[in-house]
PDB file of N, CA and C in Angstrom:
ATOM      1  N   UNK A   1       0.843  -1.184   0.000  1.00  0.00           N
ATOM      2  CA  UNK A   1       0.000   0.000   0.000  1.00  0.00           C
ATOM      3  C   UNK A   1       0.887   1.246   0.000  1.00  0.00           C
ATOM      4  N   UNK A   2       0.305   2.387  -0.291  1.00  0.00           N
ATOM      5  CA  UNK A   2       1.121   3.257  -1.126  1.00  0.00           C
ATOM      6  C   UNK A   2       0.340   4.603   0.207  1.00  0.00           C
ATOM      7  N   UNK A   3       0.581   5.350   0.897  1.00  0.00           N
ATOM      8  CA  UNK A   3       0.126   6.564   1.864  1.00  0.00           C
ATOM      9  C   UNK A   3      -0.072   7.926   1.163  1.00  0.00           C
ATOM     10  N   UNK A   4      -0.940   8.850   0.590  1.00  0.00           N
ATOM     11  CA  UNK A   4      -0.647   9.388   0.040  1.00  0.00           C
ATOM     12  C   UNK A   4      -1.217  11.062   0.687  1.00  0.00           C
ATOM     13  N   UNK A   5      -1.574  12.152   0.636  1.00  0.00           N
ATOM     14  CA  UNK A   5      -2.391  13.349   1.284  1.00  0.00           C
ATOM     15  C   UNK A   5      -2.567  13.751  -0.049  1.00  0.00           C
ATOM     16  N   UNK A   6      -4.311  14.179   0.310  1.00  0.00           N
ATOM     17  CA  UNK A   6      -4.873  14.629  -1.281  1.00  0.00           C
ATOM     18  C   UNK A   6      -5.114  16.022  -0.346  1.00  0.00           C
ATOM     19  N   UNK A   7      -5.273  16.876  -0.755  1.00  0.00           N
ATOM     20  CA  UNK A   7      -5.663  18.325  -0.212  1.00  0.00           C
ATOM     21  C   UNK A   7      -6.559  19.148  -1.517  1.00  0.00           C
ATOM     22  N   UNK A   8      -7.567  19.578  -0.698  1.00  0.00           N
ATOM     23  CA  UNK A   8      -8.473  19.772  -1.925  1.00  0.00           C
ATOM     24  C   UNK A   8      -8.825  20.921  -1.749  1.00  0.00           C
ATOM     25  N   UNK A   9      -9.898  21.633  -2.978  1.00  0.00           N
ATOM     26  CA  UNK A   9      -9.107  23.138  -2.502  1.00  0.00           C
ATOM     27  C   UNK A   9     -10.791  23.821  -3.500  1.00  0.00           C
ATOM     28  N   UNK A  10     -11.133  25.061  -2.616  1.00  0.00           N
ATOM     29  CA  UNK A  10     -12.106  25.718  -3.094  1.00  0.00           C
ATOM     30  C   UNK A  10     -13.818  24.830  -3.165  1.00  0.00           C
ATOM     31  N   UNK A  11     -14.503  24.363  -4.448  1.00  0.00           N
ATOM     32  CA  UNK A  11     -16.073  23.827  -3.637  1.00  0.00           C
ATOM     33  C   UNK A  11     -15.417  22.448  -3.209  1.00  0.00           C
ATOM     34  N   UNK A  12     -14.355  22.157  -3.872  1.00  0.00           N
ATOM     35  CA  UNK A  12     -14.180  20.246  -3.334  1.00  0.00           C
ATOM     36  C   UNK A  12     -13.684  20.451  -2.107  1.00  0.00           C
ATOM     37  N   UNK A  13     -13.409  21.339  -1.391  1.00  0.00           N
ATOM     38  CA  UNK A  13     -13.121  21.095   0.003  1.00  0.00           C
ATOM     39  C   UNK A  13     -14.370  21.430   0.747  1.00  0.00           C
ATOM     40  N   UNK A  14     -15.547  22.315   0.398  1.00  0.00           N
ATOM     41  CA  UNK A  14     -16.917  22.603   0.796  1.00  0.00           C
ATOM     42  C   UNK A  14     -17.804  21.079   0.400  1.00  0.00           C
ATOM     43  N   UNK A  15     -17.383  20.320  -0.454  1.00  0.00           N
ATOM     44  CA  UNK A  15     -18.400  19.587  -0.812  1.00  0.00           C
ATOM     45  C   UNK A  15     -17.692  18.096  -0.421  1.00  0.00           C
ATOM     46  N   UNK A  16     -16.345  18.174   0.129  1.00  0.00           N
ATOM     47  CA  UNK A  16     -15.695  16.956   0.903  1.00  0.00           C
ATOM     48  C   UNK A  16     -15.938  17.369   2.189  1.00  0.00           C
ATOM     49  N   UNK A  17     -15.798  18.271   2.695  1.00  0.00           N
ATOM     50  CA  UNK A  17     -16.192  19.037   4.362  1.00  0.00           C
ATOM     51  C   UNK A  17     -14.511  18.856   5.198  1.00  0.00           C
ATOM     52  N   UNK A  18     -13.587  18.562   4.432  1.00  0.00           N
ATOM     53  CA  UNK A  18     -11.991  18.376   4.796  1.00  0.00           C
ATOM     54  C   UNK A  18     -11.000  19.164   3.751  1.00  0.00           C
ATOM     55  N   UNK A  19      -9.843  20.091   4.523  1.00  0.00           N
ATOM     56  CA  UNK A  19      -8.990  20.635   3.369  1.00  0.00           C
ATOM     57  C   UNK A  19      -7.894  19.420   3.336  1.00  0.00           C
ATOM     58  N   UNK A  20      -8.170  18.390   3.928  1.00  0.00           N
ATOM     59  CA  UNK A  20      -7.046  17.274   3.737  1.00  0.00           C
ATOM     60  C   UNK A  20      -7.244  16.388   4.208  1.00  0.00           C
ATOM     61  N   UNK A  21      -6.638  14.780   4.008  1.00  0.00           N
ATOM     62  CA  UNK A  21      -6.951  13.560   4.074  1.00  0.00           C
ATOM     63  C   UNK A  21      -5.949  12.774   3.563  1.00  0.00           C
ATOM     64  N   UNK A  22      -5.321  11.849   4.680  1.00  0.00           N
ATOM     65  CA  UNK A  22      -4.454  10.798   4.102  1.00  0.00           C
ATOM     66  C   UNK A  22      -5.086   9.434   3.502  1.00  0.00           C
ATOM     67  N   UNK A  23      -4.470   9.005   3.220  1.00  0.00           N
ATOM     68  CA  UNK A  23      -5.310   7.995   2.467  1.00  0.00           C
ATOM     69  C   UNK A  23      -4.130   6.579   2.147  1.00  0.00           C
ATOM     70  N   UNK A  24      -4.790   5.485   2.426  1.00  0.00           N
ATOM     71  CA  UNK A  24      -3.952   4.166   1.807  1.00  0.00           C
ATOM     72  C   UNK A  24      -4.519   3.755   0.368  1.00  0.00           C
ATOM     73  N   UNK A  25      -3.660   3.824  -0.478  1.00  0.00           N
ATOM     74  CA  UNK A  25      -4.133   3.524  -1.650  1.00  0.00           C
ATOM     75  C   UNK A  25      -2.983   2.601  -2.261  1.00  0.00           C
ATOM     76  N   UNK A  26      -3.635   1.792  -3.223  1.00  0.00           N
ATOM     77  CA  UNK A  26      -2.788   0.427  -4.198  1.00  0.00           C
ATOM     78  C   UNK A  26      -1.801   1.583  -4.639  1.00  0.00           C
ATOM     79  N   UNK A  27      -1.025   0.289  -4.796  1.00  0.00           N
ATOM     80  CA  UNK A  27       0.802   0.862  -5.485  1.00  0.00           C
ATOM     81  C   UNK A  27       0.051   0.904  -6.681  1.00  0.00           C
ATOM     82  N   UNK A  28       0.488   1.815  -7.480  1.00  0.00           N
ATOM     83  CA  UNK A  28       0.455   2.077  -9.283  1.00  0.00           C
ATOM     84  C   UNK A  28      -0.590   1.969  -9.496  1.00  0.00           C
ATOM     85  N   UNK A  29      -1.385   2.909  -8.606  1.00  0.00           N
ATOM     86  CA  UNK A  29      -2.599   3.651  -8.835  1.00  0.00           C
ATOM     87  C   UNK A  29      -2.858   4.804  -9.977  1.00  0.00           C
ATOM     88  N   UNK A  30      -3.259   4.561 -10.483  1.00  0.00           N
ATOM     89  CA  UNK A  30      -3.697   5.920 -11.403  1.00  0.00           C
ATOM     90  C   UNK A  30      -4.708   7.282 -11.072  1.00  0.00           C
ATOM     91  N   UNK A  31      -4.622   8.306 -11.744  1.00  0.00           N
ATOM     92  CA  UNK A  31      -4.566   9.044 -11.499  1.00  0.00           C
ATOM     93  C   UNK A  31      -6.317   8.857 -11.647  1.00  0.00           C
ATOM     94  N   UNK A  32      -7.018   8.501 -12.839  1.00  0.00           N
ATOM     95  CA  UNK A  32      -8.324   8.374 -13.060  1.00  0.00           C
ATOM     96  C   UNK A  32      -8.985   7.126 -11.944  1.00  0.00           C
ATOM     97  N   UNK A  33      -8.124   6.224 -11.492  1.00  0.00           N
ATOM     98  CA  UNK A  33      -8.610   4.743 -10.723  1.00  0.00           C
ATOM     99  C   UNK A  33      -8.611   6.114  -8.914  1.00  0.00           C
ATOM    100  N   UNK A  34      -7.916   6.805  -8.807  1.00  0.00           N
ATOM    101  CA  UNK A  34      -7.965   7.804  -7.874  1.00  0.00           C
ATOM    102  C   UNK A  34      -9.278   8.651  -7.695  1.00  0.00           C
ATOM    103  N   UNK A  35      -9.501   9.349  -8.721  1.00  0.00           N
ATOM    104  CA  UNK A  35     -10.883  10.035  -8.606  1.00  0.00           C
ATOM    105  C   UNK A  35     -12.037   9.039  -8.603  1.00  0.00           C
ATOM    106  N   UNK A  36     -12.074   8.036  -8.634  1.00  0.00           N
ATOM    107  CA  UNK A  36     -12.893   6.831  -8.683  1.00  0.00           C
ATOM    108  C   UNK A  36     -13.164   6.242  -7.160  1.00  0.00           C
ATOM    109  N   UNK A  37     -12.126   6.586  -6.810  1.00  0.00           N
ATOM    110  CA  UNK A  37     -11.727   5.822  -5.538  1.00  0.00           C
ATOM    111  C   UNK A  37     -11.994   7.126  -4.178  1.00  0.00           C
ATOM    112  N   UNK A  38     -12.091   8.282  -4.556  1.00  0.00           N
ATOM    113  CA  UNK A  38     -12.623   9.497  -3.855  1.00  0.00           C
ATOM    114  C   UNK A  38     -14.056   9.900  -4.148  1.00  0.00           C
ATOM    115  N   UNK A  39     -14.176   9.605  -5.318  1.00  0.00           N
ATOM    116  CA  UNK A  39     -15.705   9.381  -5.887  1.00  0.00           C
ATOM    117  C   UNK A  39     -16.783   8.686  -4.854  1.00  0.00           C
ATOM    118  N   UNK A  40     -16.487   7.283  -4.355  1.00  0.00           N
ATOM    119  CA  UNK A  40     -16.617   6.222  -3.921  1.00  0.00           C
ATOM    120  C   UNK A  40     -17.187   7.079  -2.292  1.00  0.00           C
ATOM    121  N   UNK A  41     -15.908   7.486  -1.791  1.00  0.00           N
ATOM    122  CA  UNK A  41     -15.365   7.825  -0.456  1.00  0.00           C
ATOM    123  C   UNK A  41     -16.321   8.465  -0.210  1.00  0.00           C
ATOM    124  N   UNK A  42     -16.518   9.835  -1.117  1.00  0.00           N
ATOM    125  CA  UNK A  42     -17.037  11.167  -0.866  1.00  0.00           C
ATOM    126  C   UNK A  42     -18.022  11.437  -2.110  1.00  0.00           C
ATOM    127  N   UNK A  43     -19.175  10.763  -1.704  1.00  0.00           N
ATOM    128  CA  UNK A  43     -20.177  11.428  -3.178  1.00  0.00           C
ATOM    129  C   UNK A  43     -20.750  12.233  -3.607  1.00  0.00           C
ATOM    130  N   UNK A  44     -20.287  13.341  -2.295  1.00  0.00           N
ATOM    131  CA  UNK A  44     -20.461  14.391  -3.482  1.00  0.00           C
ATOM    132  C   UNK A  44     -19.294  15.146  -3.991  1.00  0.00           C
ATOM    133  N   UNK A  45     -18.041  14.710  -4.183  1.00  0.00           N
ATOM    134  CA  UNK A  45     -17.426  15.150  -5.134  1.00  0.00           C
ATOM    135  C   UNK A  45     -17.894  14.488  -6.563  1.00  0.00           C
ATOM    136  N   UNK A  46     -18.473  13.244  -6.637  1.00  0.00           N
ATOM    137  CA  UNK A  46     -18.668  12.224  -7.848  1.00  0.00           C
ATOM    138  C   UNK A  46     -18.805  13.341  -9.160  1.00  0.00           C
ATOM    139  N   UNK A  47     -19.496  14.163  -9.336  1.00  0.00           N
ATOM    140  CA  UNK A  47     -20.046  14.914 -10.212  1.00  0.00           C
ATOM    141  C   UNK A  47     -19.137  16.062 -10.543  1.00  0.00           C
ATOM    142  N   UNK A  48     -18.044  16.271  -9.907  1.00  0.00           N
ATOM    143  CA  UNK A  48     -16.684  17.008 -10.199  1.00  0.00           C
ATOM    144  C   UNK A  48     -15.785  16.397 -10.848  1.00  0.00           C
ATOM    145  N   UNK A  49     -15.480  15.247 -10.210  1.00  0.00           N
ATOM    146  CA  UNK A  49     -14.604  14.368 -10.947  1.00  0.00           C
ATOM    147  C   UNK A  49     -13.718  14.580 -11.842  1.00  0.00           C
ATOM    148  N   UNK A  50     -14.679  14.424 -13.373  1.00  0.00           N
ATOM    149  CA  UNK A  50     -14.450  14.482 -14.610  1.00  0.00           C
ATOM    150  C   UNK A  50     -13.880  15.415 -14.867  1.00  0.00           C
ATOM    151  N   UNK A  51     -13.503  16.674 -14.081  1.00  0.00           N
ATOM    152  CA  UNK A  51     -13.559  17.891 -14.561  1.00  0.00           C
ATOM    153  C   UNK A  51     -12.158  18.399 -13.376  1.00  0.00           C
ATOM    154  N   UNK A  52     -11.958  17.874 -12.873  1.00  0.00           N
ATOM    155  CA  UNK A  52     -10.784  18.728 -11.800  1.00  0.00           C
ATOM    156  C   UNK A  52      -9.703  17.892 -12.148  1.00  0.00           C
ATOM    157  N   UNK A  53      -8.886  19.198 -11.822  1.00  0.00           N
ATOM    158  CA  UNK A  53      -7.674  19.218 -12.246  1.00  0.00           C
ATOM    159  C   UNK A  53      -6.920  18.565 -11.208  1.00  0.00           C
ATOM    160  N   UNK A  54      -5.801  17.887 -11.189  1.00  0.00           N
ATOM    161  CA  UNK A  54      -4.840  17.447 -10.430  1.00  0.00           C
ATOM    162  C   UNK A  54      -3.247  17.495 -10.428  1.00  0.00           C
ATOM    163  N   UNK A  55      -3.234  17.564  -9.449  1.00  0.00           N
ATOM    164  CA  UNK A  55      -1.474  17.970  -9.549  1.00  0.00           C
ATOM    165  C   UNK A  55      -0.816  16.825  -8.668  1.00  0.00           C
ATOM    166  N   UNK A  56       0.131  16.159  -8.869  1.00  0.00           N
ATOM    167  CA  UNK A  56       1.026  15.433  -7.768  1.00  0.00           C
ATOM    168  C   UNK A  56       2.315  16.187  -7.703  1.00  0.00           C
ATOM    169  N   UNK A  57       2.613  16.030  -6.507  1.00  0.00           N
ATOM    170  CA  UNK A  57       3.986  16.944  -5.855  1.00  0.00           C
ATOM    171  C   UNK A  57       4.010  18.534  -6.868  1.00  0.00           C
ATOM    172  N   UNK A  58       3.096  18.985  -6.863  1.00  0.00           N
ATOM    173  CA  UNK A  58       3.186  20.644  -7.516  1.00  0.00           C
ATOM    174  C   UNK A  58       3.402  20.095  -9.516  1.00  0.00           C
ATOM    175  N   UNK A  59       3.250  19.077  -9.944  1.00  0.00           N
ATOM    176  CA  UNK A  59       2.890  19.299 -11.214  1.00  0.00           C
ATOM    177  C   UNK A  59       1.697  18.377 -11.671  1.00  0.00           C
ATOM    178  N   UNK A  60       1.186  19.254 -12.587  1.00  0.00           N
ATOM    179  CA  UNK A  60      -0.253  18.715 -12.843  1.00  0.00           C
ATOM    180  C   UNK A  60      -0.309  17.212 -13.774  1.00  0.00           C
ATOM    181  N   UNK A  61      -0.678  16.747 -13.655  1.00  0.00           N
ATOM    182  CA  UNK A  61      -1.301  15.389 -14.082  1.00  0.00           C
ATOM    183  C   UNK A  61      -2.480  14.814 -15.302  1.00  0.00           C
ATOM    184  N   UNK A  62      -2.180  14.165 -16.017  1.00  0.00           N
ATOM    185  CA  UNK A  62      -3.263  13.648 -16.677  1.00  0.00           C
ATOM    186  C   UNK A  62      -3.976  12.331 -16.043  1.00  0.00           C
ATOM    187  N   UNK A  63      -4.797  12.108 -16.440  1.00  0.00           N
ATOM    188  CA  UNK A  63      -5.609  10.866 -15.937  1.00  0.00           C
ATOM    189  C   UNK A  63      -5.391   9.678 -15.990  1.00  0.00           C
ATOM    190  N   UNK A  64      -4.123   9.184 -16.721  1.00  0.00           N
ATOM    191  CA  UNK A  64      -3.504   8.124 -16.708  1.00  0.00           C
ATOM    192  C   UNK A  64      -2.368   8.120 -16.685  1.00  0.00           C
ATOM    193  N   UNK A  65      -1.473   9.017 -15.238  1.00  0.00           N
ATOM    194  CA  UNK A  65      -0.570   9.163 -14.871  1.00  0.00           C
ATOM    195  C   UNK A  65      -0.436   8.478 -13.225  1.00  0.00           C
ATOM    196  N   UNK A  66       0.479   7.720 -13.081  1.00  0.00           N
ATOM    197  CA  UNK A  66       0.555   6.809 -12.198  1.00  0.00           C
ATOM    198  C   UNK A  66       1.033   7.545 -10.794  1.00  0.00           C
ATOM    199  N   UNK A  67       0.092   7.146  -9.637  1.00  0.00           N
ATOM    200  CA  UNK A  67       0.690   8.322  -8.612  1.00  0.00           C
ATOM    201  C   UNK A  67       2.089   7.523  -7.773  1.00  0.00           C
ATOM    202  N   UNK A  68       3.138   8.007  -7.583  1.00  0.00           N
ATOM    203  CA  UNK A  68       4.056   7.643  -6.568  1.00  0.00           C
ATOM    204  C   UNK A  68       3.496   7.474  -5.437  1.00  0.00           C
ATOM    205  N   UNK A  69       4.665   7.177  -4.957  1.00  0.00           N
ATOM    206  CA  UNK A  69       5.108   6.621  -2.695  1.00  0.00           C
ATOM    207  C   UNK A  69       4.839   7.989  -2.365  1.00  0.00           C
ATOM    208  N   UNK A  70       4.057   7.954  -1.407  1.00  0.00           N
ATOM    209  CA  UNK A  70       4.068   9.477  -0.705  1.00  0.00           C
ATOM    210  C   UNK A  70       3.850  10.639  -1.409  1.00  0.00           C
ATOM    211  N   UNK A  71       3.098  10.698  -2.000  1.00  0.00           N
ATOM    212  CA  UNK A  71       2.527  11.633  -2.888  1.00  0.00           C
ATOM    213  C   UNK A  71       1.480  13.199  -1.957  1.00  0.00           C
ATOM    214  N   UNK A  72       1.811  14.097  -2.705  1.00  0.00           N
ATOM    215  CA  UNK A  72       1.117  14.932  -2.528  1.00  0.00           C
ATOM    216  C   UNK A  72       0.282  15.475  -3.549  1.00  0.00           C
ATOM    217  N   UNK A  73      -1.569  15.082  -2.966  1.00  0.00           N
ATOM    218  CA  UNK A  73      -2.113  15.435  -4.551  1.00  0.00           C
ATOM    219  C   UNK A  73      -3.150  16.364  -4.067  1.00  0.00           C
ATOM    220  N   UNK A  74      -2.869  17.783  -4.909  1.00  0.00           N
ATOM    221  CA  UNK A  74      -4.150  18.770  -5.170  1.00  0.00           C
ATOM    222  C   UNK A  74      -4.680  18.445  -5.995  1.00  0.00           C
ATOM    223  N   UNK A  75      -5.934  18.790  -5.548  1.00  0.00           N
ATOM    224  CA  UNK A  75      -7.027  19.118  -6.802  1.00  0.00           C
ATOM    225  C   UNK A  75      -7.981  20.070  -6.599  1.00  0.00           C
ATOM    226  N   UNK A  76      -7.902  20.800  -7.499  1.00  0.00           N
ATOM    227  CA  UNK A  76      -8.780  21.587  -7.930  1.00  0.00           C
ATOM    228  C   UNK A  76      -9.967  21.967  -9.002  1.00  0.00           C
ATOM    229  N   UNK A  77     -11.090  22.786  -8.017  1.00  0.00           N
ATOM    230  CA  UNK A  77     -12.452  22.418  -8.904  1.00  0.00           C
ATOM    231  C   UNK A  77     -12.038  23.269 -10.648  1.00  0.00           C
ATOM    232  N   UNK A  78     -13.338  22.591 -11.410  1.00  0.00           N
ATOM    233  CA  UNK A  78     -13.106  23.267 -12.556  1.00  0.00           C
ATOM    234  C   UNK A  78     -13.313  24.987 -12.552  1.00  0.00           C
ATOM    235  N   UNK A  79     -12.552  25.685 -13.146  1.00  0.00           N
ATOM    236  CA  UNK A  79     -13.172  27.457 -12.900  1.00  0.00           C
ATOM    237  C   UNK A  79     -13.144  27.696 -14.435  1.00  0.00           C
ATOM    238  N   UNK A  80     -14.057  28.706 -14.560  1.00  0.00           N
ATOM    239  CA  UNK A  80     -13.951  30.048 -15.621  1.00  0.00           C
ATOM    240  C   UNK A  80     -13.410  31.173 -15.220  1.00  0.00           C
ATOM    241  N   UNK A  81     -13.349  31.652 -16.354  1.00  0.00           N
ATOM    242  CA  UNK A  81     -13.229  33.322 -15.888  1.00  0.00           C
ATOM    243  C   UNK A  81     -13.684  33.984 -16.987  1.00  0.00           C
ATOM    244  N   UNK A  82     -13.089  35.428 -17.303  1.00  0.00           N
ATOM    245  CA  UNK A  82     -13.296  36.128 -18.815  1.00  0.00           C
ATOM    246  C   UNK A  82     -12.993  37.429 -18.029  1.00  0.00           C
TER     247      UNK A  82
END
């Protein structure tokens, strides 16, 4: 098992009710098998999901990017602006 802190930031921390959370998760976890697996945890992030961004250790991530040992993962909700 792999220890990791997700810290979440803006409505996903209003709609998780935590700005942080450690977590045991499978070795060579992915980044999409992750939001699946917080999905699960916390349902009402489920409907963000698809759409937030993630970063491990300060660089951002695609969805089938494998998370390391001890990871530090933000995420953040989707925004606009103009």
């Amino acid at each position: 098992m792999n220890t990791i802190t997700a810290l979440f930031f803006a409505t996903l921390r209003d709609r998780a009710g935590v700005k942080s959370i450690q977590l045991q998760i499978p070795r060579e976890l992915s980044v999409a098998d992750f939001k699946t697996l917080l999905s699960e945890k916390y349902p009402a992030l489920a409907g963000l999901m698809d759409h937030t961004l993630i970063s491990i250790n300060h660089e951002y991530v695609f969805d089938d990017a494998t998370i390391p040992e001890d990871a530090e993962i933000a995420l953040f909700p989707p925004v606009s602006g103009g």
